[in-house]
C-alpha atoms as a PDB file:
ATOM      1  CA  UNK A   1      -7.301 -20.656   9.482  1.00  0.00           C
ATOM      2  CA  UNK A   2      -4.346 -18.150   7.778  1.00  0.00           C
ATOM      3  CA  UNK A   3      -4.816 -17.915   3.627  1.00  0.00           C
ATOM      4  CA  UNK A   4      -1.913 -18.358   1.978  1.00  0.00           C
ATOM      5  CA  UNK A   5      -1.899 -14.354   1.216  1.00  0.00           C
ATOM      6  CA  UNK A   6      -1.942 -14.246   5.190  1.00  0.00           C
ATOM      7  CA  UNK A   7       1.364 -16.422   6.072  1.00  0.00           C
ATOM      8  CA  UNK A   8       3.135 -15.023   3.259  1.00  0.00           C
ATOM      9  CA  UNK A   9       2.734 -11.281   4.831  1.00  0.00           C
ATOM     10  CA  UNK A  10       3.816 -12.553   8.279  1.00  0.00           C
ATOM     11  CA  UNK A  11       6.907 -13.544   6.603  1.00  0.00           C
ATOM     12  CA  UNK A  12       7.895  -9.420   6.171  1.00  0.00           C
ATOM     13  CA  UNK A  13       8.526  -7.232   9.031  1.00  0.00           C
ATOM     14  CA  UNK A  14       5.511  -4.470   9.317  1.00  0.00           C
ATOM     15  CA  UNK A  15       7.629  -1.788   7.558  1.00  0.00           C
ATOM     16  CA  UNK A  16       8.295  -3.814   4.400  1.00  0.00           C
ATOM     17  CA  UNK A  17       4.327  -4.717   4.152  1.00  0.00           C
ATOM     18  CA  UNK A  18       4.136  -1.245   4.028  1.00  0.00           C
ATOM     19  CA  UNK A  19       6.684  -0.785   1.404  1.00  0.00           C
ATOM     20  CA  UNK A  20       4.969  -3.626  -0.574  1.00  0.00           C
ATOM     21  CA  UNK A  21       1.812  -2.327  -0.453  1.00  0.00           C
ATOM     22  CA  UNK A  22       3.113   1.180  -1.931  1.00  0.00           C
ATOM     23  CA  UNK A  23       4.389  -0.915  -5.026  1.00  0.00           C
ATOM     24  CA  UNK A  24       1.488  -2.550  -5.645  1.00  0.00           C
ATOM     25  CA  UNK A  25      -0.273   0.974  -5.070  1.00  0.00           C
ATOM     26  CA  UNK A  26       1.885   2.274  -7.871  1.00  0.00           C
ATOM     27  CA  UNK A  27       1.307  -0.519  -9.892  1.00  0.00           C
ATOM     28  CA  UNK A  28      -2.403   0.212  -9.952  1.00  0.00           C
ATOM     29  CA  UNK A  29      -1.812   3.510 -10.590  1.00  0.00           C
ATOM     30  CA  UNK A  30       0.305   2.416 -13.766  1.00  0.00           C
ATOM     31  CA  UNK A  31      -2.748   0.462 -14.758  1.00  0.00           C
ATOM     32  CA  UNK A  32      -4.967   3.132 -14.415  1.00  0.00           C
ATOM     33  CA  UNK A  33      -7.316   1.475 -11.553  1.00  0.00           C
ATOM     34  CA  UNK A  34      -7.055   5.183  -9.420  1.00  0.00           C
ATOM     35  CA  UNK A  35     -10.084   2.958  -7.176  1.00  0.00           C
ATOM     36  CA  UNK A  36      -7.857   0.156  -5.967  1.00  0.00           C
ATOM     37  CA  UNK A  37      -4.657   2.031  -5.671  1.00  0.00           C
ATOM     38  CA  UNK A  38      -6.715   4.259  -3.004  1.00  0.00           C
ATOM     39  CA  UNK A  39      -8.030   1.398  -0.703  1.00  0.00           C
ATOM     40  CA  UNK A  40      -4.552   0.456  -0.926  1.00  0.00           C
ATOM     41  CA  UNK A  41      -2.793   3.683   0.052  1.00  0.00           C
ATOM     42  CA  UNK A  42      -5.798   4.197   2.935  1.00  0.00           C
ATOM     43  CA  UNK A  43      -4.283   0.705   4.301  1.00  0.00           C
ATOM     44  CA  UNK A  44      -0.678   2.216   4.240  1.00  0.00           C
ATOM     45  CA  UNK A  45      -2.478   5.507   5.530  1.00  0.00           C
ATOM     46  CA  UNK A  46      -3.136   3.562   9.048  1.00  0.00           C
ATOM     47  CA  UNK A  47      -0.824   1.229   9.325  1.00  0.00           C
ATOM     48  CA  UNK A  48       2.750   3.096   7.591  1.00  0.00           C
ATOM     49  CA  UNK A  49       5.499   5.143   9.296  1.00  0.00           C
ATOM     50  CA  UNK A  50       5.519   8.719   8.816  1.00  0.00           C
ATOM     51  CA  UNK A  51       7.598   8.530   5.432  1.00  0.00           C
ATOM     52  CA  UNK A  52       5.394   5.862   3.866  1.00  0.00           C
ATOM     53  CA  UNK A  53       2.592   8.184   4.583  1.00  0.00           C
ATOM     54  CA  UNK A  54       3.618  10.995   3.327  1.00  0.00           C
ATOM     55  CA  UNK A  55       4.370   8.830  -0.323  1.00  0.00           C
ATOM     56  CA  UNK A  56       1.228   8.122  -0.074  1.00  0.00           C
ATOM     57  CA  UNK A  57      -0.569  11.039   0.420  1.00  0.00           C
ATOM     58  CA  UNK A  58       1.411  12.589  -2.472  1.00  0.00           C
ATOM     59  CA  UNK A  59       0.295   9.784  -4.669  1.00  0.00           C
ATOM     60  CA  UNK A  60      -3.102  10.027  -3.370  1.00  0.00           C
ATOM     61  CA  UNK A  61      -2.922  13.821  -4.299  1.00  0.00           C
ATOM     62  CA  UNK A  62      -1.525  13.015  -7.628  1.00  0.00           C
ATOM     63  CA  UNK A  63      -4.705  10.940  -8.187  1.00  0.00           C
ATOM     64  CA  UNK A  64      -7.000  14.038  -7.753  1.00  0.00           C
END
C-alpha cells in the first residue's frame, strides 16, 4: 500500500524528483541540519542526472 508521500512523487517525472529533492536539500542546509541535507543529496547522488549531481556534490563540498 503507496503513502500518500509515495503517490504524490509518482505524480513528477524522475528529473523533477530530483530537482525537488535539491530544494529541500537546500532548505536543510538553510536550517542548519548539514545531517539531513546529506542523506538527501546521497539520494540525488544515485538517482540524479549528471547536472543534478554535480549541484550536489558542490553543496555537499560546501558542507565540509
Amino acid at each position: 500500500q503507496a503513502t500518500s508521500l509515495d503517490s504524490d512523487l509518482d505524480l513528477f517525472e524522475p528529473g523533477q524528483e530530483m530537482a525537488t529533492q535539491i530544494e529541500l536539500a537546500e532548505a536543510y542546509v538553510d536550517m542548519g541540519d548539514a545531517e539531513g541535507a546529506r542523506e538527501i543529496l546521497d539520494y540525488v547522488l544515485q538517482g540524479g542526472d549528471e547536472a543534478q549531481k554535480e549541484f550536489a556534490r558542490q553543496l555537499l563540498a560546501r558542507l565540509g
